[in-house]
PDB file of N, CA and C in Angstrom:
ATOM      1  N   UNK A   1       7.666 -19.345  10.271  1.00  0.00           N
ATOM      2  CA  UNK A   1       6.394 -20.032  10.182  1.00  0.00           C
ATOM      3  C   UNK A   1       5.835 -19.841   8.774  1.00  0.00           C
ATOM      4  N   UNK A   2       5.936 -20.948   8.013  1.00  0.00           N
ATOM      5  CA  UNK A   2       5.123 -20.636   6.566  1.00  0.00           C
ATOM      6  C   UNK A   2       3.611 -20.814   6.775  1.00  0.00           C
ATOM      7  N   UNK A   3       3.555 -20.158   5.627  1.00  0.00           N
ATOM      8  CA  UNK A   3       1.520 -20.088   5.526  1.00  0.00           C
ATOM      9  C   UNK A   3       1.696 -20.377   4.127  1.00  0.00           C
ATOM     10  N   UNK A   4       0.926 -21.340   3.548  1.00  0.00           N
ATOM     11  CA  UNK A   4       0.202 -21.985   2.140  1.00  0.00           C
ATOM     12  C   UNK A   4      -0.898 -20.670   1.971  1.00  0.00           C
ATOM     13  N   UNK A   5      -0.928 -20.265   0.444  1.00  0.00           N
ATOM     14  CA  UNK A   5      -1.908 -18.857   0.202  1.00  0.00           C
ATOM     15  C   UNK A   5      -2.675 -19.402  -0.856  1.00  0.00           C
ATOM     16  N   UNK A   6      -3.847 -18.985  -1.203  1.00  0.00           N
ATOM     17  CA  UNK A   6      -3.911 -19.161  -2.222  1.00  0.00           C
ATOM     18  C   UNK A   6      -5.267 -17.825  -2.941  1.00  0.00           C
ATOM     19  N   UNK A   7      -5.449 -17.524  -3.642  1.00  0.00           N
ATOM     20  CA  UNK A   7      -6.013 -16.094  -4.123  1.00  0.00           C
ATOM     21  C   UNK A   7      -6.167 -15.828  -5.421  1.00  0.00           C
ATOM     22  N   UNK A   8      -7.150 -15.277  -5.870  1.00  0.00           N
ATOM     23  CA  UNK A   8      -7.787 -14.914  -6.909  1.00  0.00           C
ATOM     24  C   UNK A   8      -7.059 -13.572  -7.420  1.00  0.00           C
ATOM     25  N   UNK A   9      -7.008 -13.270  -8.421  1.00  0.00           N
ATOM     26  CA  UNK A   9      -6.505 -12.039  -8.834  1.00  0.00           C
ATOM     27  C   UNK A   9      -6.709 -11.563 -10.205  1.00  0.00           C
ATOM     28  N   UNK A  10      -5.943 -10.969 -10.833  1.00  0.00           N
ATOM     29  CA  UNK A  10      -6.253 -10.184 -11.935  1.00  0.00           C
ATOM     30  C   UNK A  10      -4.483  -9.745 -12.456  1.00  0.00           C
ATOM     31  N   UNK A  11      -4.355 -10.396 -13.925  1.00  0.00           N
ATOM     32  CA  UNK A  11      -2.604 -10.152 -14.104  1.00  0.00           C
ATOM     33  C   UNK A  11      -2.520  -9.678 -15.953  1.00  0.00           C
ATOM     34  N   UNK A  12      -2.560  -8.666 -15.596  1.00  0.00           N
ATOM     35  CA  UNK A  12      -2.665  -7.967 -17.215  1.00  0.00           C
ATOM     36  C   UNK A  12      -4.373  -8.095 -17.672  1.00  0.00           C
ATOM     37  N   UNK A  13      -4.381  -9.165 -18.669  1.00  0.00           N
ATOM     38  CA  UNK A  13      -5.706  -9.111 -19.177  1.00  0.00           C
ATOM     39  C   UNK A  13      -7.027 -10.910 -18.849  1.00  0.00           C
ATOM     40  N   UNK A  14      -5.712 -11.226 -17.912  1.00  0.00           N
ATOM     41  CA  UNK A  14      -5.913 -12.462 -17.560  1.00  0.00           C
ATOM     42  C   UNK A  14      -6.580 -12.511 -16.082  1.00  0.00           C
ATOM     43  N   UNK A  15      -7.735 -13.409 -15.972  1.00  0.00           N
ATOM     44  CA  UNK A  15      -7.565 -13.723 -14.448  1.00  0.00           C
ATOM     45  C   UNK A  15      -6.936 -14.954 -13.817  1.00  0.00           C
ATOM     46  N   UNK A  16      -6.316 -15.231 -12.765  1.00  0.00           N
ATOM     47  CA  UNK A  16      -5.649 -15.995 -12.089  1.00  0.00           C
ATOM     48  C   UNK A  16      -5.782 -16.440 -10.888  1.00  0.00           C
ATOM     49  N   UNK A  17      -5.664 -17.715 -10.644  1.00  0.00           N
ATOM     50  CA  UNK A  17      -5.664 -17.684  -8.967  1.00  0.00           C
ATOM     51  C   UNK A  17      -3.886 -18.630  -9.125  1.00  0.00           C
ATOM     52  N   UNK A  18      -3.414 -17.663  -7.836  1.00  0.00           N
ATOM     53  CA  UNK A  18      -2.251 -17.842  -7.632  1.00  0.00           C
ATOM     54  C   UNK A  18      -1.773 -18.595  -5.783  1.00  0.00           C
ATOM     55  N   UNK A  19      -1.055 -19.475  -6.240  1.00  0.00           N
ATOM     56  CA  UNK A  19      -0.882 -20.092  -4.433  1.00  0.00           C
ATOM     57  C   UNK A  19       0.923 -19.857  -4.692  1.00  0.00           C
ATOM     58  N   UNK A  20       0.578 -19.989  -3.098  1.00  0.00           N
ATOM     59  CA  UNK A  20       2.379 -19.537  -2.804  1.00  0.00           C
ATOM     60  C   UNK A  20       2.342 -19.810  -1.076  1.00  0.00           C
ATOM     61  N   UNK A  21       3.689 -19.810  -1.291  1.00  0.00           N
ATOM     62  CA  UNK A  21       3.741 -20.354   0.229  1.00  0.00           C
ATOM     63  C   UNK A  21       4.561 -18.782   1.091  1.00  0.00           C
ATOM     64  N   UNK A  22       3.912 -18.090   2.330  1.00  0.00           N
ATOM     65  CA  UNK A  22       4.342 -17.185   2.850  1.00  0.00           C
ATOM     66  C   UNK A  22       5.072 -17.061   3.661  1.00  0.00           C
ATOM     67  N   UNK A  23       6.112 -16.833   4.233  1.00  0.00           N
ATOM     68  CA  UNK A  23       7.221 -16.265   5.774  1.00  0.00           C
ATOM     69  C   UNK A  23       7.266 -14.832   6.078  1.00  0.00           C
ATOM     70  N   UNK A  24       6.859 -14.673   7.002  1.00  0.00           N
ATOM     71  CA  UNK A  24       6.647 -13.125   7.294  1.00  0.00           C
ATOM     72  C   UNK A  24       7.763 -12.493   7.891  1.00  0.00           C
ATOM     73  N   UNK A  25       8.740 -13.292   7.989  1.00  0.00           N
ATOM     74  CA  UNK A  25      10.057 -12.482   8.061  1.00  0.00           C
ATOM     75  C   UNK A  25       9.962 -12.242   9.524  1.00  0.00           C
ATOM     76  N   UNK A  26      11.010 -11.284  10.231  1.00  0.00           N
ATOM     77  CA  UNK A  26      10.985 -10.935  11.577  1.00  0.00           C
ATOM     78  C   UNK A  26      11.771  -9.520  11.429  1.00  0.00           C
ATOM     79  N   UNK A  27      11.369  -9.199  12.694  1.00  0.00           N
ATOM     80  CA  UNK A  27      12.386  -7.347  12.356  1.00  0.00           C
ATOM     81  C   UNK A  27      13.625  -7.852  13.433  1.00  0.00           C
ATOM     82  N   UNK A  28      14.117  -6.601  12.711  1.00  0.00           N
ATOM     83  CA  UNK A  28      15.655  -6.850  13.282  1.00  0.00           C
ATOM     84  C   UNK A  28      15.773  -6.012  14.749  1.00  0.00           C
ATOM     85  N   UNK A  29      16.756  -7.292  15.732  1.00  0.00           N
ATOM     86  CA  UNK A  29      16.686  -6.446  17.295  1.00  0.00           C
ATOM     87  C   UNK A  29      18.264  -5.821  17.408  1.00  0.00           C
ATOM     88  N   UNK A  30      18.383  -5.167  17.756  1.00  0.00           N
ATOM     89  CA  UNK A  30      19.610  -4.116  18.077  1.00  0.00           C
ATOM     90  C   UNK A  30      20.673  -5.160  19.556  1.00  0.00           C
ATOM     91  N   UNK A  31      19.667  -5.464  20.208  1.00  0.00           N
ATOM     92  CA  UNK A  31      20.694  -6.724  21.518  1.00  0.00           C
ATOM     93  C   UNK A  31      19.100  -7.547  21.319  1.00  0.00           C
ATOM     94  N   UNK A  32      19.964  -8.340  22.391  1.00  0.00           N
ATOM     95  CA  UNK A  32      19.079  -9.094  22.945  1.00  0.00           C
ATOM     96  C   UNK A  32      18.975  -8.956  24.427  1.00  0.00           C
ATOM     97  N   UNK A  33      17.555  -9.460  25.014  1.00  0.00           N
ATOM     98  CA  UNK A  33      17.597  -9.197  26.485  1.00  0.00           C
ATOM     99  C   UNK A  33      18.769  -9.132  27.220  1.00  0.00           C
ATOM    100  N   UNK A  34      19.285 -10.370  27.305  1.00  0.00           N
ATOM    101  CA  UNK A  34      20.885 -10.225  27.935  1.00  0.00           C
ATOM    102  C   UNK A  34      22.197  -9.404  27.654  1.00  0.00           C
ATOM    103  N   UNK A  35      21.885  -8.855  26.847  1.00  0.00           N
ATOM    104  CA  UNK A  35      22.373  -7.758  25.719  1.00  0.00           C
ATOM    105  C   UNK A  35      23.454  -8.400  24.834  1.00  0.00           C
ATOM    106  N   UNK A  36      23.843  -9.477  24.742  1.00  0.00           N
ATOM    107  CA  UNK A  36      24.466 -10.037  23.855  1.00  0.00           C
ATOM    108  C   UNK A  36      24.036  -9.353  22.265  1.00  0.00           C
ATOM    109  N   UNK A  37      24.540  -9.308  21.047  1.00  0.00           N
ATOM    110  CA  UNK A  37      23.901  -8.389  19.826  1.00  0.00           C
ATOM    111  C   UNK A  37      22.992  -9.257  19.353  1.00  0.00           C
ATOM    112  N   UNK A  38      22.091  -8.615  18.464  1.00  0.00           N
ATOM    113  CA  UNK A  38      20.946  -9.066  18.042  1.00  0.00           C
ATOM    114  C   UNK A  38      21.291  -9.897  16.748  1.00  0.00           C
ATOM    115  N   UNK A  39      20.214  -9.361  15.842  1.00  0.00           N
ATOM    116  CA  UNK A  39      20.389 -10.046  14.800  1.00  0.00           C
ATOM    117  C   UNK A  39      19.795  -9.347  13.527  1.00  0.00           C
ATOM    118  N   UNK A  40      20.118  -9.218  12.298  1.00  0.00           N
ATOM    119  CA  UNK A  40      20.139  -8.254  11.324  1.00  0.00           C
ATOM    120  C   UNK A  40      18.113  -8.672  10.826  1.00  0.00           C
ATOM    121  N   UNK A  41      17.240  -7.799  10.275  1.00  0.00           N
ATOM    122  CA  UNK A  41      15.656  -7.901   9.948  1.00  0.00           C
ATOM    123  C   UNK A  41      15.969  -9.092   8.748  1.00  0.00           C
ATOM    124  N   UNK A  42      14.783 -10.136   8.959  1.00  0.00           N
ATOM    125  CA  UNK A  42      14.639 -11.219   8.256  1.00  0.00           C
ATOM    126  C   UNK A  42      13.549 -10.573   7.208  1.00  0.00           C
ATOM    127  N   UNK A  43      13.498 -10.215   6.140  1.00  0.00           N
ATOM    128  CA  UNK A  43      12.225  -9.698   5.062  1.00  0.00           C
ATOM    129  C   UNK A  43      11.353 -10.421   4.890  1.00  0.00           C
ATOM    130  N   UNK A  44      10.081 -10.554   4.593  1.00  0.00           N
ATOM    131  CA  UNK A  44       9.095 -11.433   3.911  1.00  0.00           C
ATOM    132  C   UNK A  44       9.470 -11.669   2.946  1.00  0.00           C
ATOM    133  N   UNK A  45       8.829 -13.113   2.562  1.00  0.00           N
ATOM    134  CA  UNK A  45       9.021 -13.196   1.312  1.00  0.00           C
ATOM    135  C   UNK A  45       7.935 -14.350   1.179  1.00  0.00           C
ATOM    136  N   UNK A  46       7.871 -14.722  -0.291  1.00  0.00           N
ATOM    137  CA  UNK A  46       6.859 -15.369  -0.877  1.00  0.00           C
ATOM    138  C   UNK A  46       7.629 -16.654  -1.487  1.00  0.00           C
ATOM    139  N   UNK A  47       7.729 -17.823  -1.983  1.00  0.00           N
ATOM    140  CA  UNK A  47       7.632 -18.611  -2.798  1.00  0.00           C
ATOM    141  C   UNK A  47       6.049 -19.123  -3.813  1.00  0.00           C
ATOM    142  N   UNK A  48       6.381 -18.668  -5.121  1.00  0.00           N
ATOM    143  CA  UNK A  48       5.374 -19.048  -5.544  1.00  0.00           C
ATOM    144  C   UNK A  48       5.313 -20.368  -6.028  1.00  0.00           C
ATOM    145  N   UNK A  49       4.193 -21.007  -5.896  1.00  0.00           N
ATOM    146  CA  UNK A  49       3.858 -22.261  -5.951  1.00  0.00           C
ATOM    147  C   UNK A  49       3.188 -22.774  -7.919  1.00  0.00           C
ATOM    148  N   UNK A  50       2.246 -21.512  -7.487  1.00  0.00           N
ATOM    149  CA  UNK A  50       1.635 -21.805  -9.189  1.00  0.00           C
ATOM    150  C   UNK A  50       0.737 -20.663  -9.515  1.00  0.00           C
ATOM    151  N   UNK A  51       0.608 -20.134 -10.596  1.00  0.00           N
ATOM    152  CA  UNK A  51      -0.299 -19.362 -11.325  1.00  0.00           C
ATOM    153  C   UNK A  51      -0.695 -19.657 -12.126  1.00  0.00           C
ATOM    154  N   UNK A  52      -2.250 -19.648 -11.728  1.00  0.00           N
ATOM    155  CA  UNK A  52      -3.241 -20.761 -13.138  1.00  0.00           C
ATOM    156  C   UNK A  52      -3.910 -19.784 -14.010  1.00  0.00           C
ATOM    157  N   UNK A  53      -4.141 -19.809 -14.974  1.00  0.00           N
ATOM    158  CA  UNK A  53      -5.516 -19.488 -15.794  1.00  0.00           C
ATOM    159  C   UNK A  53      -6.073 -20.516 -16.267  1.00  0.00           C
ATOM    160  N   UNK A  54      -7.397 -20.290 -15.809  1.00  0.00           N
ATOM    161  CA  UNK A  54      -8.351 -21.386 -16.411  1.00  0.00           C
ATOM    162  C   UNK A  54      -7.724 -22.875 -16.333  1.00  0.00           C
ATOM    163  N   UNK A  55      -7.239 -22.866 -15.173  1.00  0.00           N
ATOM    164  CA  UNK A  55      -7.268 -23.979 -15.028  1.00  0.00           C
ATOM    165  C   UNK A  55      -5.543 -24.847 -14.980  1.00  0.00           C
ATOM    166  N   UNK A  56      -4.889 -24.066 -15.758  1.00  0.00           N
ATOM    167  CA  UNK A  56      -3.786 -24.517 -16.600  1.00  0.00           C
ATOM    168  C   UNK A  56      -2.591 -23.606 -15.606  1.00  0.00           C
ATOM    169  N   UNK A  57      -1.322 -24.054 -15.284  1.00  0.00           N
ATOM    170  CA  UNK A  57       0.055 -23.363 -14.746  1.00  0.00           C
ATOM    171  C   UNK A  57       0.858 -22.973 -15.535  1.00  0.00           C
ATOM    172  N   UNK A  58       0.833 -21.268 -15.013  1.00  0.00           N
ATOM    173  CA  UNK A  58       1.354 -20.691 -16.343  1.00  0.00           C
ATOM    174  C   UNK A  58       2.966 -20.101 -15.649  1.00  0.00           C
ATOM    175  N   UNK A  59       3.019 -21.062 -14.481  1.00  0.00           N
ATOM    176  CA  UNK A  59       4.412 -20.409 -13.989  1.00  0.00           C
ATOM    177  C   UNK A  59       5.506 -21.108 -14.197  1.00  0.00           C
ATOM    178  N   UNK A  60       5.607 -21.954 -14.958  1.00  0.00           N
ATOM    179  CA  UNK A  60       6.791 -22.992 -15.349  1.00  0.00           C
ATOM    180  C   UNK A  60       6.922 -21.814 -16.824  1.00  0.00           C
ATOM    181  N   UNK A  61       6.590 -21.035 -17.402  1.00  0.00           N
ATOM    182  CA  UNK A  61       6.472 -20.794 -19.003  1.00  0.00           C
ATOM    183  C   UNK A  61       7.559 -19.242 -18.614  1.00  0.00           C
ATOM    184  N   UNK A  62       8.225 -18.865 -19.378  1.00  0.00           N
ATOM    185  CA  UNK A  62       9.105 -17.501 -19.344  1.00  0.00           C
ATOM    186  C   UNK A  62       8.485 -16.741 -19.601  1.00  0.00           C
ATOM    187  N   UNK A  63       9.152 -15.925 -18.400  1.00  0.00           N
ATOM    188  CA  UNK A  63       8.012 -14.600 -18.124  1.00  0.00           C
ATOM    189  C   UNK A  63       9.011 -13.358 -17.544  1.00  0.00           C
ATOM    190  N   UNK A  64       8.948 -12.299 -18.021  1.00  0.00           N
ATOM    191  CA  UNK A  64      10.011 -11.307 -17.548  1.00  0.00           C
ATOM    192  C   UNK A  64       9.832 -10.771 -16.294  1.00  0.00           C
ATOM    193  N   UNK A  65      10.890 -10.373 -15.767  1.00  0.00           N
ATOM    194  CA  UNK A  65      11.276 -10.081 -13.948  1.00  0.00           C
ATOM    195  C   UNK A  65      10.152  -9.231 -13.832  1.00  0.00           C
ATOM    196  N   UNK A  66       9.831  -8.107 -14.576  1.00  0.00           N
ATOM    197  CA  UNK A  66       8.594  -7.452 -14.038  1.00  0.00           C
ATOM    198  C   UNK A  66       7.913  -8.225 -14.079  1.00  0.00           C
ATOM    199  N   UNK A  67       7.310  -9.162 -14.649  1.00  0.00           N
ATOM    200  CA  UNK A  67       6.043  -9.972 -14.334  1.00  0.00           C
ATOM    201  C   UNK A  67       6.200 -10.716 -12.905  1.00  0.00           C
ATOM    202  N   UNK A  68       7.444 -11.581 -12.987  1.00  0.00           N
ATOM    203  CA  UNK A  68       7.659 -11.743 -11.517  1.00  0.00           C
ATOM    204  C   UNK A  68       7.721 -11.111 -10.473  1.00  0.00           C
ATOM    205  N   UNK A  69       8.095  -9.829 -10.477  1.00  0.00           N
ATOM    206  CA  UNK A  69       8.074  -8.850  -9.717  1.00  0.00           C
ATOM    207  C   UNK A  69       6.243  -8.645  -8.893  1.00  0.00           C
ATOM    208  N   UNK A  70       5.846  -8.302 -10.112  1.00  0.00           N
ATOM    209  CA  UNK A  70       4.496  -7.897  -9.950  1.00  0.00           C
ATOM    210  C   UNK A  70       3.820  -8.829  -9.543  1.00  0.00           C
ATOM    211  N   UNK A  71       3.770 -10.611  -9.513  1.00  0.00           N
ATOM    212  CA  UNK A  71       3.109 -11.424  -9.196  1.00  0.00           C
ATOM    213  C   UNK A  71       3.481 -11.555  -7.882  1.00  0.00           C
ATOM    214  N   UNK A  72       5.218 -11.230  -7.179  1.00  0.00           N
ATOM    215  CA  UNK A  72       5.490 -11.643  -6.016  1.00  0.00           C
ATOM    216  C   UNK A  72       4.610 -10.408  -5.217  1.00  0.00           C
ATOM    217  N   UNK A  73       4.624  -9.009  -5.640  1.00  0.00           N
ATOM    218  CA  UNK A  73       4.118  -7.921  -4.865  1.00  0.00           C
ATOM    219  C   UNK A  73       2.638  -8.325  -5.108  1.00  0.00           C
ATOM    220  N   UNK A  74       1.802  -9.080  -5.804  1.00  0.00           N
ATOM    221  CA  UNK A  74       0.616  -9.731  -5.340  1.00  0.00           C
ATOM    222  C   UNK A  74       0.676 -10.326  -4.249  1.00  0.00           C
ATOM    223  N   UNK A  75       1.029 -11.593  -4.320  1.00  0.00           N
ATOM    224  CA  UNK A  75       1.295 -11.933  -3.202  1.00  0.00           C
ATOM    225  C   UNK A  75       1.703 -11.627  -1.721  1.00  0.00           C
ATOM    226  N   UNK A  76       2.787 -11.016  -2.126  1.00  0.00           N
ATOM    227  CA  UNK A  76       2.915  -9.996  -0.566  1.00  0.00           C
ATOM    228  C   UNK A  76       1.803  -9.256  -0.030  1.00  0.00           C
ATOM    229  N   UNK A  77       1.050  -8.978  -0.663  1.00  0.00           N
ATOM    230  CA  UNK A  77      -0.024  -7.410  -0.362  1.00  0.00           C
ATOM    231  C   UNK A  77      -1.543  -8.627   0.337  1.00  0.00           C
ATOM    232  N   UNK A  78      -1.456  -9.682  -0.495  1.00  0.00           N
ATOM    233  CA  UNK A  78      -2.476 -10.467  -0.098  1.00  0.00           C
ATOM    234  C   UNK A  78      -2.270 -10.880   1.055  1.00  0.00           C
ATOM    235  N   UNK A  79      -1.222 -11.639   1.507  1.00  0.00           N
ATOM    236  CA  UNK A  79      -0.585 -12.155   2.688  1.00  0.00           C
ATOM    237  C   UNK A  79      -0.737 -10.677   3.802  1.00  0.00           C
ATOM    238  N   UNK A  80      -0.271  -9.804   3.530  1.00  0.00           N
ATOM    239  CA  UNK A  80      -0.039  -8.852   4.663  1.00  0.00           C
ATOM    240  C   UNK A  80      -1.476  -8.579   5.053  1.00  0.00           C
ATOM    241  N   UNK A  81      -2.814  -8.725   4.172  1.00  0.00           N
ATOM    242  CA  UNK A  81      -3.629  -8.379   3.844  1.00  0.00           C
ATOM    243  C   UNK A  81      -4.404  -9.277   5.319  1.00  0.00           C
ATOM    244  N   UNK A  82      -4.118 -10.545   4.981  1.00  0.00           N
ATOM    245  CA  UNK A  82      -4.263 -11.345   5.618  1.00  0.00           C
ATOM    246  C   UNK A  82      -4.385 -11.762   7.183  1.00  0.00           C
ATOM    247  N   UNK A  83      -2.704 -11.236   7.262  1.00  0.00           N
ATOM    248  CA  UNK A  83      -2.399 -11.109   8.782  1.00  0.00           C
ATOM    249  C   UNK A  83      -2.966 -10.216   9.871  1.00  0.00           C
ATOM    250  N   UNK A  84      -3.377  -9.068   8.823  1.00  0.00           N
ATOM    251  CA  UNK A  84      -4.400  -7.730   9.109  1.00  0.00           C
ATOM    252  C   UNK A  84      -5.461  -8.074   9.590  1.00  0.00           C
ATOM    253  N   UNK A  85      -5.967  -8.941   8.912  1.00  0.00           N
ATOM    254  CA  UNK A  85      -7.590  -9.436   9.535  1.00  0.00           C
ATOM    255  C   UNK A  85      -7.684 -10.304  10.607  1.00  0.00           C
ATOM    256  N   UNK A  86      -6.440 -10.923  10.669  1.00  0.00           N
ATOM    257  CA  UNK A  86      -6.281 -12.290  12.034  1.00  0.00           C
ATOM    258  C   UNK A  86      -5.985 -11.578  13.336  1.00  0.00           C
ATOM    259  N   UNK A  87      -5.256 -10.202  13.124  1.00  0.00           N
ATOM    260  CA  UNK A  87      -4.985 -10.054  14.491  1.00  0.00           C
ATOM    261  C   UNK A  87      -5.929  -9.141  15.517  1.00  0.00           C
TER     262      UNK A  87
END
C-alpha cells in the first residue's frame, strides 16, 4: 500500500520540503496458517519524489550517497512518524 508524503524539514543549511512516496514493507512469517513456508520480511522503503528549496527541485542535481542516505532516513522517520499517530 503506498502513501504520497510530503514534509518540511531541515538538510544541512537549507530548508526543504520533501515528497516521496511510502511502502511500509511487511515482516517476515516463518509458515503460513496452513503451514505451507512463509515468506522472507519485505523492508520499508521510500521513493523520493522531489526536494525543493524555495521553491525549486534540487533532486534531479548530484548529490553524494550520504546525502541520499540522509534524505531517505528523513523520510523514513517521518513516515513511521506518521503511522504512529494513525493507529
Amino acid at each position: 500500500m503506498k502513501r504520497r508524503l510530503k514534509f518540511d524539514s531541515y538538510l544541512g543549511e537549507h530548508d526543504v520540503t520533501i515528497t516521496f512516496d511510502f511502502y511500509p514493507g511487511r515482516p517476515a512469517r516463518m509458515y503460513l496458517r496452513n503451514g505451507d513456508p512463509g515468506y522472507p520480511e519485505d523492508p520499508a522503503e521510500c521513493d523520493i519524489i522531489s526536494v525543493e528549496v524555495h521553491g525549486c527541485d534540487i533532486a534531479g542535481e548530484d548529490h553524494s550517497d550520504a546525502w541520499w542516505e540522509m534524505v531517505e532516513q528523513k523520510c523514513l522517520d517521518h513516515a513511521f512518524e506518521q503511522m504512529e499517530r494513525t493507529e
